[in-house]
Protein backbone atom coordinates (compact mmCIF):
# COMPACT_ATOMS: atom_id res chain seq x y z
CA UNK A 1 105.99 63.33 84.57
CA UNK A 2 105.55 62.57 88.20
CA UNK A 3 108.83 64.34 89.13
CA UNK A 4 106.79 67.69 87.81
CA UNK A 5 103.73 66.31 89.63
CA UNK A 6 105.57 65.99 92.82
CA UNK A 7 106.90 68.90 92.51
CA UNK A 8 103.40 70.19 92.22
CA UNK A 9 102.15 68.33 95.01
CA UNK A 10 104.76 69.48 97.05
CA UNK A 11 104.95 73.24 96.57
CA UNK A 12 101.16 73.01 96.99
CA UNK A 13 101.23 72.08 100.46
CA UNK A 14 104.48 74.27 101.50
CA UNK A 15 102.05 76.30 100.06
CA UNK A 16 99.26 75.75 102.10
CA UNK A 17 101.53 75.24 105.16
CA UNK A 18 103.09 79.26 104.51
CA UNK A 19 99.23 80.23 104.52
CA UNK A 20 98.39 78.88 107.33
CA UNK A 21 101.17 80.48 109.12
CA UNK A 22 100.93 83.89 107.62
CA UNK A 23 96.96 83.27 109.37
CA UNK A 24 98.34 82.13 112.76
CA UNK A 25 100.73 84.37 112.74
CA UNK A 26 98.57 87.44 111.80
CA UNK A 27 96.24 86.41 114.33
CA UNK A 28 98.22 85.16 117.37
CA UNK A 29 99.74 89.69 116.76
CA UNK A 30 96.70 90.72 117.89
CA UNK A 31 97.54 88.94 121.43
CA UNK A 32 101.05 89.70 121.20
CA UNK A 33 101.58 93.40 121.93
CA UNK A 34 104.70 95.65 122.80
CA UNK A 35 102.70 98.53 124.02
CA UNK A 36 99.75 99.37 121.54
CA UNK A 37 102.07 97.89 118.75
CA UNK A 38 102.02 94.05 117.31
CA UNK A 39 104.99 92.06 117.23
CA UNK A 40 104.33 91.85 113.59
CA UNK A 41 105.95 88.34 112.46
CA UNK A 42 103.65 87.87 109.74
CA UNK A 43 105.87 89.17 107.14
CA UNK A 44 108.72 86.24 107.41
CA UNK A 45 107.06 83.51 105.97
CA UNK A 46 105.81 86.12 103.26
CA UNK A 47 109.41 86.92 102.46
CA UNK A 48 109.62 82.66 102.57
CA UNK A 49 107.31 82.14 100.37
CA UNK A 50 108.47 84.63 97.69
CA UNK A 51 112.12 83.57 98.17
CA UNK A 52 111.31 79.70 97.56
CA UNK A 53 108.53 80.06 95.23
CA UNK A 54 108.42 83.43 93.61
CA UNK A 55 106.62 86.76 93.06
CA UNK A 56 103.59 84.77 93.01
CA UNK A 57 103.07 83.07 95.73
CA UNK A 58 104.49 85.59 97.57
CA UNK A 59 101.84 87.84 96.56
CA UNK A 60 99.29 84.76 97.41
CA UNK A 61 100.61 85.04 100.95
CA UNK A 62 100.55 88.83 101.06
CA UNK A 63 96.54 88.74 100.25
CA UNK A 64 96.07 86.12 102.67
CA UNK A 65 97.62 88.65 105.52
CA UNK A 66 95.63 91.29 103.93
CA UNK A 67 92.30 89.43 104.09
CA UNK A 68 93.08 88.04 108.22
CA UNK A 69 93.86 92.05 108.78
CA UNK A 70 90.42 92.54 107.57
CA UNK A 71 88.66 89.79 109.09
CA UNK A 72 90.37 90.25 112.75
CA UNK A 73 89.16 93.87 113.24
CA UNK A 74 92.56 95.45 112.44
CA UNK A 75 91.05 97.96 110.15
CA UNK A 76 88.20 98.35 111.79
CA UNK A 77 88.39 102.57 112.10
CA UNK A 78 89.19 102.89 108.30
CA UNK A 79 86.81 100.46 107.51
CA UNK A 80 83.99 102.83 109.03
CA UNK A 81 85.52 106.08 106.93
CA UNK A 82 85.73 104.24 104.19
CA UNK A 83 85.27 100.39 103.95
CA UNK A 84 86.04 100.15 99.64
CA UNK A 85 89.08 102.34 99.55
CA UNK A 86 89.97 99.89 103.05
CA UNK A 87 89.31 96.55 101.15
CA UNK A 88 91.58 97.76 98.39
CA UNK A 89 94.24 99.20 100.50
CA UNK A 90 94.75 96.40 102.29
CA UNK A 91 94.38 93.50 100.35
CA UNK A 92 96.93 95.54 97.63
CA UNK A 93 99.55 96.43 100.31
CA UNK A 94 99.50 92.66 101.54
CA UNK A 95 99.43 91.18 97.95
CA UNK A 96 102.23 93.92 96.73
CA UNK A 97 104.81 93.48 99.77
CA UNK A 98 104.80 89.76 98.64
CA UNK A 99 105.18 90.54 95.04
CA UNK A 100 108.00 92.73 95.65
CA UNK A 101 109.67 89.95 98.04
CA UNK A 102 109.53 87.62 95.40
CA UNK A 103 111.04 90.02 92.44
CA UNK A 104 113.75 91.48 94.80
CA UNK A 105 114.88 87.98 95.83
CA UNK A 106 114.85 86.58 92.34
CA UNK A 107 116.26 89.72 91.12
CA UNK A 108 119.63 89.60 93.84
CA UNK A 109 119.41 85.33 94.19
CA UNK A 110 122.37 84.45 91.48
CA UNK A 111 124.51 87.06 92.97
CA UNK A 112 124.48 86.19 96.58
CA UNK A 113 121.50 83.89 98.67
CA UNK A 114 122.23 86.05 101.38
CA UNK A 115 121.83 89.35 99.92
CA UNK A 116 118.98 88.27 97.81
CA UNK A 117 117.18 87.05 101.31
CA UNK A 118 118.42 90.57 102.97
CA UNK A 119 116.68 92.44 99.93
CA UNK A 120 113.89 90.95 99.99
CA UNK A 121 113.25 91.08 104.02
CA UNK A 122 113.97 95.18 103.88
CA UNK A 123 111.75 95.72 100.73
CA UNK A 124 108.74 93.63 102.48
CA UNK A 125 107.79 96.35 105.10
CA UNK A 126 108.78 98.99 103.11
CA UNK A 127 105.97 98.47 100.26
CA UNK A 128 103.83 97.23 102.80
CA UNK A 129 103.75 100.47 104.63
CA UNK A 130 104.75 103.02 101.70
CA UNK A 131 101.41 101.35 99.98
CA UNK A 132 99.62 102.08 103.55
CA UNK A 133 101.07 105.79 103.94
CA UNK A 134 100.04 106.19 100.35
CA UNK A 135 96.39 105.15 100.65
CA UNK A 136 96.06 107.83 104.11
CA UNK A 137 96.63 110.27 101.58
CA UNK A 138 94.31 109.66 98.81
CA UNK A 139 91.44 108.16 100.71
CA UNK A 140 91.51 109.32 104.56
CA UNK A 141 93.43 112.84 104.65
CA UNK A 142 90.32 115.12 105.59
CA UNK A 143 89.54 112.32 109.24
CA UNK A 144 93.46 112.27 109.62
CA UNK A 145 94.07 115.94 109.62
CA UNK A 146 91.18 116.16 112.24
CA UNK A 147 92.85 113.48 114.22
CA UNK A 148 96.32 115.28 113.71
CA UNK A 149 95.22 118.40 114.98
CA UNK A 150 94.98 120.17 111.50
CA UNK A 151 96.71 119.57 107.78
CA UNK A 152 99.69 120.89 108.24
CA UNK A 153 100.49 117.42 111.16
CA UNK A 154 99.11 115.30 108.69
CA UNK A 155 102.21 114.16 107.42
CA UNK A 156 104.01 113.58 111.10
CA UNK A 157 100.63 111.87 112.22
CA UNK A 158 100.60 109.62 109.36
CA UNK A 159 104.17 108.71 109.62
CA UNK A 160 105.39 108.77 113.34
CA UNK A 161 101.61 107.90 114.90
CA UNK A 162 100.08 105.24 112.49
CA UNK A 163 103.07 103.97 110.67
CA UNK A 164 105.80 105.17 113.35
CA UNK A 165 107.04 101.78 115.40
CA UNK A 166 105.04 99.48 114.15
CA UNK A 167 107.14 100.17 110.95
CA UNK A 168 110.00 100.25 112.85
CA UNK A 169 109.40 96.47 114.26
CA UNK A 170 108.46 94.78 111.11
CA UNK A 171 111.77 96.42 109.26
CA UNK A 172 113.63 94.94 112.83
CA UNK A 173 112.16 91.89 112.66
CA UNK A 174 112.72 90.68 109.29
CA UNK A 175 116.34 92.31 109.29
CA UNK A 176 116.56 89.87 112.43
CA UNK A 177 115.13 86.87 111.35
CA UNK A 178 116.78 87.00 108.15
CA UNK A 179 119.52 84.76 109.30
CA UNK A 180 116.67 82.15 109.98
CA UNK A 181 115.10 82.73 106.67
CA UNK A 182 118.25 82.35 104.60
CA UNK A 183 118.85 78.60 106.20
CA UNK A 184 115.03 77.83 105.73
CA UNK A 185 114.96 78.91 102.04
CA UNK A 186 118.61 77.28 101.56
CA UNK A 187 117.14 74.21 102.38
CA UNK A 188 113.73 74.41 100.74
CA UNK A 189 116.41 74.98 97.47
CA UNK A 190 118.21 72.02 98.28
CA UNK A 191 115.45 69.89 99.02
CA UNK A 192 113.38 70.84 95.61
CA UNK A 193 117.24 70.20 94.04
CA UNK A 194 117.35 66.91 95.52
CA UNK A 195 113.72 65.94 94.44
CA UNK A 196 113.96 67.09 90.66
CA UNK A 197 117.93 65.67 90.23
């Protein structure tokens, strides 16, 4: 019985520790700018979280990012077109990136650690932005073909304007720092091994 309650305690507060680092993280972006873009680090411990503890909590840690984006002014403009359709969209894209981390990784884990980790750091920004390019469609398309210059950009604003690099560094840095999340969920394994043997 306390082995389980240990256990408990202790993926609590890794937990708690992933959340506050998805915050910090998600935060400290908004300082930490390559151009107009963020240096978007926020998804790693997302992918962490769903690699060590599951779909689950990596959809816990994928709300959390989604609620910070709300709270730190990062969807300000959509907010003001349309703040429901905004509060959805963003709190699902978070909450479903860090789902899909933690299905992929389970899904690819027996076959190889690395691969699974891989899987699950390429899927992460893809849902997270396929959910956002989705949701320009359905809820903002008449403001974004304005802003385009008419309907037939929509589709090149959407993808090369809004989506375009910052895409392009969240897929680069998880592909990156997957090396780094490999050893830290190899050892989170080993260490929750050591605890229940």
């Amino acid at each position: 019985m306390s082995s389980k309650a240990g256990f408990d305690a202790r993926r609590l507060v890794l937990t708690a520790l992933l959340t506050a680092i998805v915050v910090v993280l998600q935060m400290l972006g908004a300082f930490i700018r390559f151009g107009m873009f963020e240096i978007a680090l926020v998804l790693v411990p997302i992918v962490v979280g769903g690699a060590l503890y599951g779909a689950l909590t990596g959809a816990w840690l994928g709300l959390v990012f989604g609620i910070v984006v709300l709270l730190n002014g990062d969807a300000t403009v959509f907010l003001q077109i349309n703040a429901a359709a905004t509060v959805v969209l963003v709190l699902l894209k978070g909450a479903a990136a860090g789902l899909a981390a933690g299905v992929v990784y389970r899904l690819f884990e027996r076959r190889s650690q690395r691969l699974a980790v891989l899987l699950a750091a390429v899927v992460t920004p893809i849902v997270n932005s396929g959910i956002f390019a989705l949701g320009c469609y359905a809820f903002y398309a008449p403001v974004l073909s304005e802003w385009a210059g008419g309907p037939e950009k929509l589709t090149s604003y959407i993808f090369l304007t809004l989506i375009g690099l910052n895409f392009v560094f969240e897929f680069a840095t998880d592909i990156i720092l997957s090396n780094v999340i490999l050893r830290i969920t190899k050892i989170g394994k080993r260490q929750f091994s050591a605890k229940n043997a």
